[in-house]
Protein backbone atom coordinates (compact mmCIF):
# COMPACT_ATOMS: atom_id res chain seq x y z
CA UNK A 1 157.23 167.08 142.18
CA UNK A 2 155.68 170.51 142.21
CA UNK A 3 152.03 170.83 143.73
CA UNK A 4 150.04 172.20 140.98
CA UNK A 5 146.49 171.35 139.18
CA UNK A 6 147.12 167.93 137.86
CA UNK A 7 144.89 165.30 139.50
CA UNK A 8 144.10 163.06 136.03
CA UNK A 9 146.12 162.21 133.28
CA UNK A 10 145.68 161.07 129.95
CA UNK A 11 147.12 158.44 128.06
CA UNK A 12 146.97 157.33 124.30
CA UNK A 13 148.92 155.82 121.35
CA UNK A 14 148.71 156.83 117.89
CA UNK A 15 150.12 156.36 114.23
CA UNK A 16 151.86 153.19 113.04
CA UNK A 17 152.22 151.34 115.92
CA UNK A 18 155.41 150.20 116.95
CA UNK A 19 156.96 147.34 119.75
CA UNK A 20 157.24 149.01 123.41
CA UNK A 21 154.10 150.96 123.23
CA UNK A 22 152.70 148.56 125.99
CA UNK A 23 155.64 149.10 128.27
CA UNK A 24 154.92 152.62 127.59
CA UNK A 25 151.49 152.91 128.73
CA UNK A 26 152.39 150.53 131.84
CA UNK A 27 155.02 152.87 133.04
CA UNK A 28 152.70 155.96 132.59
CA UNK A 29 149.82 154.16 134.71
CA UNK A 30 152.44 153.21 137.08
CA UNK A 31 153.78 156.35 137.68
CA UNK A 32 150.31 157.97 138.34
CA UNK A 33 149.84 155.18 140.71
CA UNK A 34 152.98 156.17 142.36
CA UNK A 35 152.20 159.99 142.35
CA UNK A 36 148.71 159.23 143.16
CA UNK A 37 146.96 160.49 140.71
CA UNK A 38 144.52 159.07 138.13
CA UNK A 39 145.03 157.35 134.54
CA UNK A 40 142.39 157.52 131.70
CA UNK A 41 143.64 155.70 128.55
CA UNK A 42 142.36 156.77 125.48
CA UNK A 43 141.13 154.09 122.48
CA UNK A 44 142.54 154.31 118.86
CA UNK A 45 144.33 157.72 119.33
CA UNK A 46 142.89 160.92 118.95
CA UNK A 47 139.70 159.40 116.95
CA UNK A 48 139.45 157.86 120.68
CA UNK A 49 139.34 161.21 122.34
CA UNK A 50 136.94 162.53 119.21
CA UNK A 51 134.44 159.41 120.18
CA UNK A 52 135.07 159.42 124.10
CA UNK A 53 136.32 156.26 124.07
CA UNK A 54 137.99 156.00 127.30
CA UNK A 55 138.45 154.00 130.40
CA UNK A 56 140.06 154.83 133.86
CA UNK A 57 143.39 152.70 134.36
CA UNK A 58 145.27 151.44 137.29
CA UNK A 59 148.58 149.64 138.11
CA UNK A 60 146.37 146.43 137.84
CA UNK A 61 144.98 147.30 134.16
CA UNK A 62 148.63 147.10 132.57
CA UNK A 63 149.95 143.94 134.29
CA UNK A 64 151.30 141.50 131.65
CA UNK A 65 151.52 143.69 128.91
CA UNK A 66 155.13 145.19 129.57
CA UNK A 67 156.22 141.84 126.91
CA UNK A 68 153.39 142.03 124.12
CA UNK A 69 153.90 144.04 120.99
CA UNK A 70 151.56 146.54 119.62
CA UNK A 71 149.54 148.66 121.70
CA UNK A 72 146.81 147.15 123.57
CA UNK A 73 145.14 150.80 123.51
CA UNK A 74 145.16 150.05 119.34
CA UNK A 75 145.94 152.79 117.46
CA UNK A 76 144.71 154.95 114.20
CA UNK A 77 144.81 157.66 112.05
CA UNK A 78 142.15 160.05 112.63
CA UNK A 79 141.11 162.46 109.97
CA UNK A 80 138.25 163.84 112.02
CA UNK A 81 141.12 165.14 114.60
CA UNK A 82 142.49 167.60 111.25
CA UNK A 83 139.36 169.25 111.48
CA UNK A 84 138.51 172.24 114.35
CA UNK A 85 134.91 170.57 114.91
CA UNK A 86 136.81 167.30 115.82
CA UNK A 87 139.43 168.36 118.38
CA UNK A 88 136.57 170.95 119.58
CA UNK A 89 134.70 167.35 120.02
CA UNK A 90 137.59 165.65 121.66
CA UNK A 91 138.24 169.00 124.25
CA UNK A 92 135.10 168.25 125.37
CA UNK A 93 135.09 164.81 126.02
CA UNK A 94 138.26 165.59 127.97
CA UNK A 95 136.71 167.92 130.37
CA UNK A 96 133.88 165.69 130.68
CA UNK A 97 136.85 163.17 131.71
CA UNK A 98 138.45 165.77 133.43
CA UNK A 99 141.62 165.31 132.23
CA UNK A 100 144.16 167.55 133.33
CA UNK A 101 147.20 167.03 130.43
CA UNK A 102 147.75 164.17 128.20
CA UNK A 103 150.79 161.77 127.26
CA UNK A 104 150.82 160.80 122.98
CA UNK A 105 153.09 158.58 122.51
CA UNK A 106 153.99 158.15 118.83
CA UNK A 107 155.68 159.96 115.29
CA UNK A 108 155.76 163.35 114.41
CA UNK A 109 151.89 163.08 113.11
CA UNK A 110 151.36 162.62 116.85
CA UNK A 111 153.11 165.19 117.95
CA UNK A 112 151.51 167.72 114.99
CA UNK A 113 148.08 166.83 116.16
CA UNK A 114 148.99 167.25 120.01
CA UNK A 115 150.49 170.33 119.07
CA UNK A 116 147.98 172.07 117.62
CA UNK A 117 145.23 170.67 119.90
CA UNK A 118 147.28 172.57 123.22
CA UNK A 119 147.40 175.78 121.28
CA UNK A 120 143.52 175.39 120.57
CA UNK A 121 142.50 174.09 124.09
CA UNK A 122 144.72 174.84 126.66
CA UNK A 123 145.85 171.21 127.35
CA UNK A 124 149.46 170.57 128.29
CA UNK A 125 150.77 167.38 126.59
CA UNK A 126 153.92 165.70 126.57
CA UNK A 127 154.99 163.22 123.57
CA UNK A 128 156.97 159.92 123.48
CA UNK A 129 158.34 159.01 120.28
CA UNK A 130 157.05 155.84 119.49
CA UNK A 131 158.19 154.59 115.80
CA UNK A 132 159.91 152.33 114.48
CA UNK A 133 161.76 154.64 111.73
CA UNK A 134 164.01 156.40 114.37
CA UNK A 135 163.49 159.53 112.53
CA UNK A 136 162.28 161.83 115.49
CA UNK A 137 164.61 164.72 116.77
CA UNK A 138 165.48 165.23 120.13
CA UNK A 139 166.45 161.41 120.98
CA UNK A 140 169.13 158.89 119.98
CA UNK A 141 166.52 155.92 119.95
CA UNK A 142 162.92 156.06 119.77
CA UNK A 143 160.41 153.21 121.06
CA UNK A 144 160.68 150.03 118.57
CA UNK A 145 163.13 151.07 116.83
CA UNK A 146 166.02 148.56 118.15
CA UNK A 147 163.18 145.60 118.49
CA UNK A 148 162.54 146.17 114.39
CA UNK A 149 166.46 146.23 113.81
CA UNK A 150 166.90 143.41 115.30
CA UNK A 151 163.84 141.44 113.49
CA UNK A 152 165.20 142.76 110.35
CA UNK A 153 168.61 141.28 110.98
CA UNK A 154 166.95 137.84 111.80
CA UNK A 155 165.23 137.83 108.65
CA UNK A 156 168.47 139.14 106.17
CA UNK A 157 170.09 136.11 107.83
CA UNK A 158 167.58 133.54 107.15
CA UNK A 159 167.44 135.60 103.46
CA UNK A 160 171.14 135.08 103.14
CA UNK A 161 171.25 131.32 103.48
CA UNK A 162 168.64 131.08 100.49
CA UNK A 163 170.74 133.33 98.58
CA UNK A 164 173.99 131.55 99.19
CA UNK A 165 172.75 127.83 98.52
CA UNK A 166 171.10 129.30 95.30
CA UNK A 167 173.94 131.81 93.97
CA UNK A 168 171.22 134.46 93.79
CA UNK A 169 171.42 138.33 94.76
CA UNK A 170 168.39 139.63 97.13
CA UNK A 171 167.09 142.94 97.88
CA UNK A 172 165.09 143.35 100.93
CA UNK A 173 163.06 146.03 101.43
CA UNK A 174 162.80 147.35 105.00
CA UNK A 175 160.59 150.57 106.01
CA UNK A 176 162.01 154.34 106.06
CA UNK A 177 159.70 156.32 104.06
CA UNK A 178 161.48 159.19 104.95
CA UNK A 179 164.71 158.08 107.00
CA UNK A 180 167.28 154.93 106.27
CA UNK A 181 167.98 154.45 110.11
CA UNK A 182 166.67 150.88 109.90
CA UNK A 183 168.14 150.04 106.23
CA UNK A 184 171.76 151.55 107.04
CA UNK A 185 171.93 149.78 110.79
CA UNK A 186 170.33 146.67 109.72
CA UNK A 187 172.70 146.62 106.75
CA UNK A 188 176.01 146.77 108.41
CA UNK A 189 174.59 144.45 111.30
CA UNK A 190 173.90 142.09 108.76
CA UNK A 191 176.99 142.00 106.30
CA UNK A 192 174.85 143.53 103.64
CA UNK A 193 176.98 144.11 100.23
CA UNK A 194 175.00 147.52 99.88
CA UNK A 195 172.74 150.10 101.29
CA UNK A 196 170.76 151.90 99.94
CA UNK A 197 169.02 154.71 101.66
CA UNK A 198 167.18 157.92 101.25
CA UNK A 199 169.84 160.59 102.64
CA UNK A 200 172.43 159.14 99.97
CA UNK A 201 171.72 158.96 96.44
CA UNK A 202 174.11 155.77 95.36
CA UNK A 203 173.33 156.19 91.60
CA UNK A 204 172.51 153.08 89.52
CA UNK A 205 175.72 152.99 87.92
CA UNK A 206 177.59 152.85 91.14
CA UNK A 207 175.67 150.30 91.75
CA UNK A 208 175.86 147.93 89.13
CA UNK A 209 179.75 148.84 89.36
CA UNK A 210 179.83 147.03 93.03
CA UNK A 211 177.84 144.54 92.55
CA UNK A 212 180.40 143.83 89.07
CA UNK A 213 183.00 144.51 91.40
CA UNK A 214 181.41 141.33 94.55
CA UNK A 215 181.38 139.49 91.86
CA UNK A 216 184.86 139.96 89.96
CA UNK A 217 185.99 138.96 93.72
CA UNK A 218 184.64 136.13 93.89
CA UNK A 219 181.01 135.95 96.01
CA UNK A 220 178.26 134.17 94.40
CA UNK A 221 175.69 135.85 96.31
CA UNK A 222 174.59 139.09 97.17
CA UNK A 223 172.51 140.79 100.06
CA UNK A 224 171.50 144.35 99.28
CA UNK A 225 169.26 146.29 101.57
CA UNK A 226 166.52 149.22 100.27
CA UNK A 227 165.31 151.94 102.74
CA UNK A 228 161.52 152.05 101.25
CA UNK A 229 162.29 155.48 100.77
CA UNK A 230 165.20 155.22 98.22
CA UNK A 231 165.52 157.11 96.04
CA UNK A 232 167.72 155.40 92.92
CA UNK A 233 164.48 153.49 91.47
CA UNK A 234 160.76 154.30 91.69
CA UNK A 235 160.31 150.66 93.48
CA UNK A 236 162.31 147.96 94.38
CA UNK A 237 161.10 145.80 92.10
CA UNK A 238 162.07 147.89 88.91
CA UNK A 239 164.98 148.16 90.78
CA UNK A 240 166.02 144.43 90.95
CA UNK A 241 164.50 144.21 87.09
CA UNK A 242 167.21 147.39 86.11
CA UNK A 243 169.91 144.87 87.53
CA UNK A 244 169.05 141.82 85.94
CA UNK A 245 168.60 143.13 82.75
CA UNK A 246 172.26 145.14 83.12
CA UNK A 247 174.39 141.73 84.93
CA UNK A 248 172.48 138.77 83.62
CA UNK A 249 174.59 136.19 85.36
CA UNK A 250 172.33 137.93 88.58
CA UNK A 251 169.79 135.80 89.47
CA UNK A 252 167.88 138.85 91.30
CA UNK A 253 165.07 137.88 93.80
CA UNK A 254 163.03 140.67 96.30
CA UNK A 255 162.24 140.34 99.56
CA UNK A 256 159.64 143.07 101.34
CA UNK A 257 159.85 142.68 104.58
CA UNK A 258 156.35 144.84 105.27
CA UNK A 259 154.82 144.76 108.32
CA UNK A 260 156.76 142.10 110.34
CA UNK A 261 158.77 144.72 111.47
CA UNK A 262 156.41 146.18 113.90
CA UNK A 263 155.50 143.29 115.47
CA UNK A 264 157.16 140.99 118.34
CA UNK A 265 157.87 140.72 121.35
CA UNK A 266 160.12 144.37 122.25
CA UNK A 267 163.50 143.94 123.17
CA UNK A 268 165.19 144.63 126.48
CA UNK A 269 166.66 147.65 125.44
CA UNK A 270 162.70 149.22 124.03
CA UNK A 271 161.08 148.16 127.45
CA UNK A 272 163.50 149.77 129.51
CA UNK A 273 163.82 152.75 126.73
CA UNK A 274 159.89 153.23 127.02
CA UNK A 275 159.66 152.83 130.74
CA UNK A 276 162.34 155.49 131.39
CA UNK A 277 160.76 158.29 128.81
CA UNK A 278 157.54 157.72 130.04
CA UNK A 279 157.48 158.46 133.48
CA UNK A 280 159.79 161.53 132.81
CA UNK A 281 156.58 162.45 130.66
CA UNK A 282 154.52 161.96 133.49
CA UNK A 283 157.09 163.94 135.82
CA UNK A 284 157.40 166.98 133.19
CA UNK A 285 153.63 167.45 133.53
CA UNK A 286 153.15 167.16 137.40
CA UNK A 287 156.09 170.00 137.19
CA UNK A 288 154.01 171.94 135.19
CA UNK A 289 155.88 171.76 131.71
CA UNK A 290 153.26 171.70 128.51
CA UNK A 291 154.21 171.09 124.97
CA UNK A 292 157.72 169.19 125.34
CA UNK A 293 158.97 165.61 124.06
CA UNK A 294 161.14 163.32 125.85
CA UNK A 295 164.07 161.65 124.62
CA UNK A 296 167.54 160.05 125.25
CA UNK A 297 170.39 161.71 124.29
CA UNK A 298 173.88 160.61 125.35
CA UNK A 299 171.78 157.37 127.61
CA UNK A 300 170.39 160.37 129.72
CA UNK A 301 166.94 161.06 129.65
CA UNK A 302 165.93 164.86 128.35
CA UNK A 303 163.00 167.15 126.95
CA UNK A 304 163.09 169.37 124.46
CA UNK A 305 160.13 171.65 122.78
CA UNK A 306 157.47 170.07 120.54
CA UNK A 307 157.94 172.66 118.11
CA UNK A 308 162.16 171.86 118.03
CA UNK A 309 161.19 168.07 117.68
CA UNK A 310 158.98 169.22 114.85
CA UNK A 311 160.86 171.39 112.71
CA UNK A 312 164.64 170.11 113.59
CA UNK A 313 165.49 166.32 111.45
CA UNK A 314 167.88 163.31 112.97
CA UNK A 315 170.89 163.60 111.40
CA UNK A 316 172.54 160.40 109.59
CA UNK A 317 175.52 159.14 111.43
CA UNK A 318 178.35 159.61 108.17
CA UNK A 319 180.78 157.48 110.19
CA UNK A 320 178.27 154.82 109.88
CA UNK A 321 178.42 155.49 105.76
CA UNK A 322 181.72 155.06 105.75
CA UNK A 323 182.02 152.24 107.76
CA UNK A 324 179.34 150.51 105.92
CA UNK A 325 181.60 151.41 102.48
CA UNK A 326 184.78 149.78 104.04
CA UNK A 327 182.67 146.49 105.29
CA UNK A 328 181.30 146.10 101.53
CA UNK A 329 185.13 145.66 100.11
């Protein structure tokens, strides 16, 4: 590590929380300890910093939390932080702290805000993606994401065995606003009969033409997956209404999964995910680098520019399209 002017560094979560944000925030703390330097974690995200809600952190403060879900620094959306006045407010708590750079670990709202607070202020930060939608540029896998595919695929399977002993056809509803990571993965993981997602407009037609088609072949049940952010139907529900009305012999039910995915206990794979980004975030500011977000690409740990992150979009695996086309036969 280069010698330079960083003594104290700032930690904080913010957004929609997501499972692995703990093990973030312990690997931060534990990599000051290592570097010896100091740790101030900041309450409820950047309305935290706005409100000087802050404490001073050490390897002891983050013991038994690398297993918990959620964020034990809670997090929020802070509308005082879109406003100059605000992040003037929370520059000045952070001098009072004196804090030397900070770590945000969350979505591209995050990011935004820590963006425009360095260019105002001065303050080098370094983001870890921390969502559960996967839909953050500049890494394979972002913290939670795996933990929520995996409680999605519990709950399709429990779904399925209702909708097998009853002959019905489900759609479950799983978050992506903006991105069909989790529906698409979660799909094929779980033998769904369709996906549908916001990158690929299916088309009600085609739709009711597959599901004719499952049934013509003989299954008496259905499992079809909606990315929140579809765009086929303007909800879910009108959606699974639209299908019943068009194949009566569909007994169509709805599942929204909601917030369950968020919670739990983060896998293996997020607490060794969020303890490798994070003290590369730590590392990139004790070398001096401002304004960068850490990621895995290719299972090796990299940084690329906030602004890149920003402005560039994940791109949809297509293999994973087709492969989810052939598995629906």
């Amino acid at each position: 590590m280069e010698n330079n002017r960083i003594k104290k560094i700032g930690v904080m979560t913010s957004g929609g929380d997501s499972p692995g944000m703990n093990a973030a925030i312990r690997a931060v703390v534990r990599a000051c300890a290592y570097y010896h330097i100091k740790c101030v974690g900041f309450a409820r995200g950047f309305q935290g910093m706005i409100d000087g809600e802050y404490e001073e952190l050490n390897a002891r403060s983050v013991r038994n939390i690398i297993n918990l879900g959620g964020t034990f620094l809670k997090s929020a959306r802070s509308k005082d932080f879109l406003t100059k006045e605000g992040r003037a407010k929370a520059a000045e708590n952070l001098k009072e702290a004196e804090v030397d750079g900070m770590i945000l670990i969350g979505g591209d709202g995050t990011f935004r805000g820590g963006k425009v607070f360095s260019k105002e202020h001065g303050i080098p930060v370094i983001g870890v993606p921390g969502t559960i939608d996967n839909d953050i540029f500049g890494t394979n896998f972002t913290i939670g994401y795996d933990t929520a595919l995996n409680t999605v695929v519990e709950a399709i399977d429990k779904i399925r065995d209702t909708a097998s002993s009853h002959n019905r056809l489900f759609f479950v509803e799983v978050m992506g606003r903006d991105a069909g990571f989790i529906a698409l993965n979660s799909g094929i993981g779980a033998g769904a009969e369709e996906i549908l997602i916001p990158e690929e407009n299916l088309g009600l037609e085609r739709l009711l033409d597959s599901l004719e088609r499952s049934r013509r072949s003989g299954k008496t049940s259905s499992i079809v997956v909606v990315s929140e952010g579809d765009k086929i139907g303007k909800n879910v529900f009108e959606l699974a209404e639209y299908v019943k009305e068009n194949l009566p012999r569909y007994d169509a039910k709805v599942t929204v999964l909601g917030h369950i995915q968020r919670g739990g206990s983060p896998s293996c794979f997020d607490r060794v995910l969020a303890s490798r980004l994070s003290i590369k975030a730590v590392e990139l500011l004790l070398d001096g680098k401002r304004d960068q977000m850490v990621g895995m690409l290719n299972n090796e740990i990299e940084s690329c520019d906030l602004d890149k992150a920003l402005k560039s979009k994940p791109v949809m695996n297509k293999d994973l399209l087709r492969i989810s086309d052939i598995l629906s036969t």
